[in-house]
N, C-alpha and C. Protein backbone atom coordinates (compact mmCIF):
# COMPACT_ATOMS: atom_id res chain seq x y z
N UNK A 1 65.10 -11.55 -2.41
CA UNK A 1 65.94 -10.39 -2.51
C UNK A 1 65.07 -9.19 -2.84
N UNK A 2 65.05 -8.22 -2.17
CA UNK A 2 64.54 -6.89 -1.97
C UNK A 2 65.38 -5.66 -2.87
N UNK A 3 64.97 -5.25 -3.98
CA UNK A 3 65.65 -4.47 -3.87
C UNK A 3 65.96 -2.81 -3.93
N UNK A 4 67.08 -2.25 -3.42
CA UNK A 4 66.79 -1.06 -2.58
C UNK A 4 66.04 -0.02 -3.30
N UNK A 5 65.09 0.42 -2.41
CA UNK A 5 63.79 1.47 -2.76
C UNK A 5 63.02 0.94 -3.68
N UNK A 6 62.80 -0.32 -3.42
CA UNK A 6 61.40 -1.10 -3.79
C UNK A 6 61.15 -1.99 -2.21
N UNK A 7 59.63 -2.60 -3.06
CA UNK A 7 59.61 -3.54 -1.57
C UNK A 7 58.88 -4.91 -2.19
N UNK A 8 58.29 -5.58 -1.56
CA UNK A 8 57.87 -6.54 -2.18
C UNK A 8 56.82 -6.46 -2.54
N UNK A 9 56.17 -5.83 -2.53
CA UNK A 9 54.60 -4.82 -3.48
C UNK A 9 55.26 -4.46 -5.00
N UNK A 10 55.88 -4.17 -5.19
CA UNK A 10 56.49 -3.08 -6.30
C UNK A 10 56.32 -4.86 -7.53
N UNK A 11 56.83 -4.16 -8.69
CA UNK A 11 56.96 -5.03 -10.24
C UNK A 11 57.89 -6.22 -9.62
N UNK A 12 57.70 -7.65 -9.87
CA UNK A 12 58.39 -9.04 -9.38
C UNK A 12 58.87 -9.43 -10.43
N UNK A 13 60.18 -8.72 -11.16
CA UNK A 13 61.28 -9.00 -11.80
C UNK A 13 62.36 -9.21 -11.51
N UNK A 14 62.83 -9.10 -10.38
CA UNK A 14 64.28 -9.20 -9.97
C UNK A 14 64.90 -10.61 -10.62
N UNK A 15 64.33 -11.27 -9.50
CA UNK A 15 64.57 -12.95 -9.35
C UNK A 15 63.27 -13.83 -9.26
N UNK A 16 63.30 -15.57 -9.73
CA UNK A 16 62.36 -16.22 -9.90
C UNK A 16 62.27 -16.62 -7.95
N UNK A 17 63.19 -16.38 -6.85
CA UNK A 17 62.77 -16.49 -5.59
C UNK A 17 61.71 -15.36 -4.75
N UNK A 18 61.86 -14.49 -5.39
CA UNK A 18 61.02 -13.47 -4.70
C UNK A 18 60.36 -13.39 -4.37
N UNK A 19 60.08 -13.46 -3.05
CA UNK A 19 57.77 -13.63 -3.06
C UNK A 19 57.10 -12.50 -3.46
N UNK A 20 56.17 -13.07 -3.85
CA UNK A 20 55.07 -11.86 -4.23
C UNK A 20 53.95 -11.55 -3.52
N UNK A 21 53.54 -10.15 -3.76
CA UNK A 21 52.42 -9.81 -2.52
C UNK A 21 51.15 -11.24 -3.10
N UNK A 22 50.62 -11.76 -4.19
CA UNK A 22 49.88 -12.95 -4.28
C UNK A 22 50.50 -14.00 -3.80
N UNK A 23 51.83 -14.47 -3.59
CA UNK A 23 51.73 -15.64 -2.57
C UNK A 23 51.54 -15.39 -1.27
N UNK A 24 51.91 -14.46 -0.97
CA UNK A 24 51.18 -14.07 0.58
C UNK A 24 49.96 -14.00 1.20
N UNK A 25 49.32 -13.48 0.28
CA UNK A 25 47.54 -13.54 0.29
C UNK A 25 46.83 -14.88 -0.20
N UNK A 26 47.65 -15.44 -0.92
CA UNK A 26 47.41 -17.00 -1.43
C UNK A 26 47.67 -18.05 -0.03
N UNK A 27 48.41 -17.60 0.84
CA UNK A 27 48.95 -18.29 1.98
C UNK A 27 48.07 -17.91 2.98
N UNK A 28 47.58 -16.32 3.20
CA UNK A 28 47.07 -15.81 4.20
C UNK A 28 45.73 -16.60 3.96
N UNK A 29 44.94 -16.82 2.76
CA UNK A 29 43.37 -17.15 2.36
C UNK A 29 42.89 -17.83 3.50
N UNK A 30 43.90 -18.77 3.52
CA UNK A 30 43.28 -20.52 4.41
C UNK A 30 43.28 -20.19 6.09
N UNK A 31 42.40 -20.68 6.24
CA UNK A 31 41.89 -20.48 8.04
C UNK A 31 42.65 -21.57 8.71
N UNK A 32 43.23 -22.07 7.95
CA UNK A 32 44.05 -23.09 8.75
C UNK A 32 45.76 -22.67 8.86
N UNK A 33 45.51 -22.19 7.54
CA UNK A 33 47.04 -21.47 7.85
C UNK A 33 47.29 -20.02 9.07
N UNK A 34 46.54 -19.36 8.63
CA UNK A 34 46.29 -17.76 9.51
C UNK A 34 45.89 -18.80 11.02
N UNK A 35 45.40 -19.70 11.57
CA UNK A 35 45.38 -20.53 12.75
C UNK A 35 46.66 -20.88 12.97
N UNK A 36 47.87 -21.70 12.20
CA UNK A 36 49.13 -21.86 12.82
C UNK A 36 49.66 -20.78 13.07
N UNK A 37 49.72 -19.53 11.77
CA UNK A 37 50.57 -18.19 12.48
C UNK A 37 50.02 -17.87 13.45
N UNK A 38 48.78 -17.91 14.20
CA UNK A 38 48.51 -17.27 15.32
C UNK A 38 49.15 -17.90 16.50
N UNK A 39 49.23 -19.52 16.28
CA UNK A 39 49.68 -20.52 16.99
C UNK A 39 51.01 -20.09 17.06
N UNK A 40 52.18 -20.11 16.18
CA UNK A 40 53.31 -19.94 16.01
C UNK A 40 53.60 -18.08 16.55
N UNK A 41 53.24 -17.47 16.20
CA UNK A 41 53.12 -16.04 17.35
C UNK A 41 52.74 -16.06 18.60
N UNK A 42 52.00 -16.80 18.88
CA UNK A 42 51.11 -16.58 20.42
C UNK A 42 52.39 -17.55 21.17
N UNK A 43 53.08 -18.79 20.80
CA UNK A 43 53.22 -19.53 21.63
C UNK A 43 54.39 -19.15 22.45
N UNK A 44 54.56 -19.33 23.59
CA UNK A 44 55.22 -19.28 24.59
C UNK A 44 55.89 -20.74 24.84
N UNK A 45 57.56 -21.03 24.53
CA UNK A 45 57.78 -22.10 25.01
C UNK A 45 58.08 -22.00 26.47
N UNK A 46 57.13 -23.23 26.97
CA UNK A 46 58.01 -23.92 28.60
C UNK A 46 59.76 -24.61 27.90
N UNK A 47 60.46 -23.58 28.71
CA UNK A 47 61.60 -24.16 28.48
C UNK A 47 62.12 -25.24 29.18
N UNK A 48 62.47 -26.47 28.84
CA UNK A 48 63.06 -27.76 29.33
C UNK A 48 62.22 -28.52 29.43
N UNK A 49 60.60 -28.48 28.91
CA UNK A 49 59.40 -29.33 28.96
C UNK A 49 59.48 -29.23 27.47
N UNK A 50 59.50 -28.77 26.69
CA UNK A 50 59.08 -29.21 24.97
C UNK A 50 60.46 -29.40 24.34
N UNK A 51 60.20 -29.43 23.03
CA UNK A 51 61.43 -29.68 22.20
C UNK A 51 61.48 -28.44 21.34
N UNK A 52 60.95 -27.51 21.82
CA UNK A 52 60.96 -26.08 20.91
C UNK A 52 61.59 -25.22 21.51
N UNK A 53 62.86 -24.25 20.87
CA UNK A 53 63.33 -22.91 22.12
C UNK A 53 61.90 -21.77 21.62
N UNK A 54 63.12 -20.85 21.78
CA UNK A 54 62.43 -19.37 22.12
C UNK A 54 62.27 -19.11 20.57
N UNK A 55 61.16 -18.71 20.64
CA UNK A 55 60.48 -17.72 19.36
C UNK A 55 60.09 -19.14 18.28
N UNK A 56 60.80 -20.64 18.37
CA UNK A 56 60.44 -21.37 17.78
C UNK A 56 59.32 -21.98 18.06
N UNK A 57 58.94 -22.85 17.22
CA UNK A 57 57.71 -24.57 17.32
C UNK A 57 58.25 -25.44 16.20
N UNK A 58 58.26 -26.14 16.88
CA UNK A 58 58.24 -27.83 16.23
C UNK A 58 57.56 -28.09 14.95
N UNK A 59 57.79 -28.56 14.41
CA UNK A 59 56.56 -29.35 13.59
C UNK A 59 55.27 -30.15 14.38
N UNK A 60 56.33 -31.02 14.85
CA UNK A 60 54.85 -31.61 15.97
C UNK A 60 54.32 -31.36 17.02
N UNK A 61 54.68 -29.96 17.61
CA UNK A 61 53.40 -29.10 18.37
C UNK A 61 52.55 -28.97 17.63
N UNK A 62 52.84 -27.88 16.42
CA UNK A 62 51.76 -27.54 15.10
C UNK A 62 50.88 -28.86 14.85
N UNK A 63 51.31 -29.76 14.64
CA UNK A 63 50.40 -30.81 14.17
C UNK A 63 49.45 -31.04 16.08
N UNK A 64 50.38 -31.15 17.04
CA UNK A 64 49.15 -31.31 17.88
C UNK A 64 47.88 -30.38 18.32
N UNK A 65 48.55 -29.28 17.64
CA UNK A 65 47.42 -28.04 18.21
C UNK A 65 46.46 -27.72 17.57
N UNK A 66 46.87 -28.51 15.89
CA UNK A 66 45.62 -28.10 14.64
C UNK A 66 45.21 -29.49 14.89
N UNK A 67 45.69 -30.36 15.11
CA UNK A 67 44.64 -32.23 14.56
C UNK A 67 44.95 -32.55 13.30
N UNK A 68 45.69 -31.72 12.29
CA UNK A 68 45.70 -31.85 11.30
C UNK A 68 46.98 -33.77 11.41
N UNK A 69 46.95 -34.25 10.01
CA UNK A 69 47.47 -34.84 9.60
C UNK A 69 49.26 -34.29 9.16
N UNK A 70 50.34 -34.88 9.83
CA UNK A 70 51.47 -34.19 9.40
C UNK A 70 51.99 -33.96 8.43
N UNK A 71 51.55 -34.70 7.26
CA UNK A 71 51.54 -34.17 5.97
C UNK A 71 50.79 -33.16 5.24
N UNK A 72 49.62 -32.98 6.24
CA UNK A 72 48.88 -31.90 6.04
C UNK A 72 49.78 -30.20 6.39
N UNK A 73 50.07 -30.37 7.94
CA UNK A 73 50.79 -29.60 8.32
C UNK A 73 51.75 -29.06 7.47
N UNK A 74 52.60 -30.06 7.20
CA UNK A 74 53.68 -30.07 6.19
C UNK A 74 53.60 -29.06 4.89
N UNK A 75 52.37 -29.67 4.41
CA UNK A 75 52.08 -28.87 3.20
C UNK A 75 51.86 -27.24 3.30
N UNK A 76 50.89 -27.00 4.28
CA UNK A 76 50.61 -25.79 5.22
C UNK A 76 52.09 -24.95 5.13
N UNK A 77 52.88 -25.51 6.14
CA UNK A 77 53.99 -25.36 6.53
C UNK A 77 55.19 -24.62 4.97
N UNK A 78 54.76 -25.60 4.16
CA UNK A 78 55.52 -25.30 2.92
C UNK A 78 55.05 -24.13 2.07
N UNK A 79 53.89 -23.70 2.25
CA UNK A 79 53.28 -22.53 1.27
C UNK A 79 53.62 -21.31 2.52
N UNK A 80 53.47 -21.61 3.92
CA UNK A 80 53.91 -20.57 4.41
C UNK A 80 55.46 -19.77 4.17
N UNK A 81 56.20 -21.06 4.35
CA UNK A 81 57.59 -20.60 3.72
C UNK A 81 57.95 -19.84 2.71
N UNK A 82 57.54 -20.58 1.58
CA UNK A 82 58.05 -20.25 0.27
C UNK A 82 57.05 -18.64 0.36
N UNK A 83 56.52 -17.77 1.37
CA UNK A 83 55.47 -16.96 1.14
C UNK A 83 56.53 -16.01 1.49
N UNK A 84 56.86 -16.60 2.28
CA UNK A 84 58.05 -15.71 3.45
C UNK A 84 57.94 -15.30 4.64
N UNK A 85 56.89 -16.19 4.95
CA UNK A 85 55.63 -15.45 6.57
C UNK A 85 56.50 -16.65 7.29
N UNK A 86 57.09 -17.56 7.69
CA UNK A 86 57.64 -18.06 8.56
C UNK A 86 59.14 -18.69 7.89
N UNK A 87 59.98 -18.85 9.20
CA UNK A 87 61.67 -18.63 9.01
C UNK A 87 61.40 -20.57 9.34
N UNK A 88 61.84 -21.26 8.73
CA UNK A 88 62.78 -22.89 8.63
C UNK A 88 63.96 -23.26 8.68
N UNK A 89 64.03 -24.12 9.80
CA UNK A 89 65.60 -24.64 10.38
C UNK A 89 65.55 -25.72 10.68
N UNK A 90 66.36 -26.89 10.44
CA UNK A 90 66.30 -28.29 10.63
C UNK A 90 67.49 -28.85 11.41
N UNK A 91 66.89 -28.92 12.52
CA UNK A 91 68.26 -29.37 14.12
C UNK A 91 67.60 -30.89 14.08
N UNK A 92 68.83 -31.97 13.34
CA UNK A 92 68.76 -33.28 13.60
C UNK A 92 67.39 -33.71 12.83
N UNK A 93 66.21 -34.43 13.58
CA UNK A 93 65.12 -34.71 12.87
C UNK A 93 64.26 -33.72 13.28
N UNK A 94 64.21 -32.64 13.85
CA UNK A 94 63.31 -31.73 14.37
C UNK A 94 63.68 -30.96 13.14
N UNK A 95 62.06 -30.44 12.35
CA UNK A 95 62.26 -29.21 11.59
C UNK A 95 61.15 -28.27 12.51
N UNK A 96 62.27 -26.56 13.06
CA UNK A 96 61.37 -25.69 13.94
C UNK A 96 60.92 -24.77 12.66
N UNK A 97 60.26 -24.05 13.35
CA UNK A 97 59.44 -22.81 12.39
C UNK A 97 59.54 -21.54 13.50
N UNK A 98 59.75 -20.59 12.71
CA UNK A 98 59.59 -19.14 13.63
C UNK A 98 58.45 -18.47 12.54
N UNK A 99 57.89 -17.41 13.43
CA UNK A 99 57.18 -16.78 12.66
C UNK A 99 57.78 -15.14 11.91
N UNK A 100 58.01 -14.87 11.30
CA UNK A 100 58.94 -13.95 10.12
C UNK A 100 57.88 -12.32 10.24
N UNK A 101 57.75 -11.71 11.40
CA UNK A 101 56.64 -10.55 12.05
C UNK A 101 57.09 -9.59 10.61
N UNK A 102 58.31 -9.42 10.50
CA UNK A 102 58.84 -8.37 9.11
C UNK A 102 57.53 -8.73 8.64
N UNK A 103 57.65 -9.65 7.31
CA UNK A 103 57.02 -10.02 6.40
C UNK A 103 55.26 -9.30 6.45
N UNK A 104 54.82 -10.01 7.41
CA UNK A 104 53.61 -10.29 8.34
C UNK A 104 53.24 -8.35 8.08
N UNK A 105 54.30 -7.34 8.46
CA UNK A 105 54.10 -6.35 8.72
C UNK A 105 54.13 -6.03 7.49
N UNK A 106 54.73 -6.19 6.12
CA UNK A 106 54.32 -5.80 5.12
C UNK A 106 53.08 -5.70 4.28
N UNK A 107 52.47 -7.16 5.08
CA UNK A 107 51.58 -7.56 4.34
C UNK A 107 50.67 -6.49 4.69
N UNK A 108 50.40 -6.18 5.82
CA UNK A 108 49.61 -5.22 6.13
C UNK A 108 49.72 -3.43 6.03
N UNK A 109 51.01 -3.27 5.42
CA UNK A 109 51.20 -1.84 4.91
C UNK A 109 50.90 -2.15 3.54
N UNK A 110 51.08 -3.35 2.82
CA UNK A 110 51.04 -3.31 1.55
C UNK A 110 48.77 -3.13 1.30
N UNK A 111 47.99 -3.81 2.57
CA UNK A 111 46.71 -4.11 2.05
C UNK A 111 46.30 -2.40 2.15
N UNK A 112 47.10 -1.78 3.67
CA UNK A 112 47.07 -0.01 3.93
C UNK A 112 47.05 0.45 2.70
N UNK A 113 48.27 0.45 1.60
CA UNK A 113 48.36 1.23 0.51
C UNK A 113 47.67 0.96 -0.52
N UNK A 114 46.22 0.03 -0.68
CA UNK A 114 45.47 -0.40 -1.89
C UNK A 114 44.76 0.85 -1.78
């Protein structure tokens, strides 16, 4: 929760959900993570060949495109969330991921205004 005429740079009192500009940069650090968002931005689904729609990915594309271990992914996957850099939805046993560009764009007005 954002709130009005603050942003998520500003004092992190509201609420204990809030992300903070350090979990974002705590998320951004890893070259493996900043590799899925590029993955998860860049990708283009073939529609009616994968199990991912539009603007989504799978879990297990991500795991085929890094090599990583899916619990690895997973974990990845979970610090991105809770950061606020990618959107989570769970259709049946498929959990997709979108990538959250808002966020993404803060991060980079927030490193502008240091």
């Amino acid at each position: 929760m954002i709130v009005e005429g603050s942003s998520r740079w500003d004092a992190m009192t509201v609420t204990q959900s809030r992300t903070s500009a350090t979990d974002v940069f705590k998320a951004l650090a890893s070259e493996q993570r900043r590799e899925i968002l590029r993955y998860i931005g860049d990708r283009t689904p073939d529609y009616g060949k994968t199990c991912c729609g539009p603007d989504e990915i799978c879990g297990c594309k991500i795991v085929e495109h890094t090599g990583l271990a899916a619990s690895t992914v997973s974990h990845h996957m979970s610090i991105l969330v809770r950061a606020g850099l990618v959107s989570v939805r769970q259709v049946g046993r498929q959990t997709l991921y979108s990538l959250r560009r808002d966020s993404l764009q803060e991060a980079a007005e927030g490193l502008q205004s240091l």
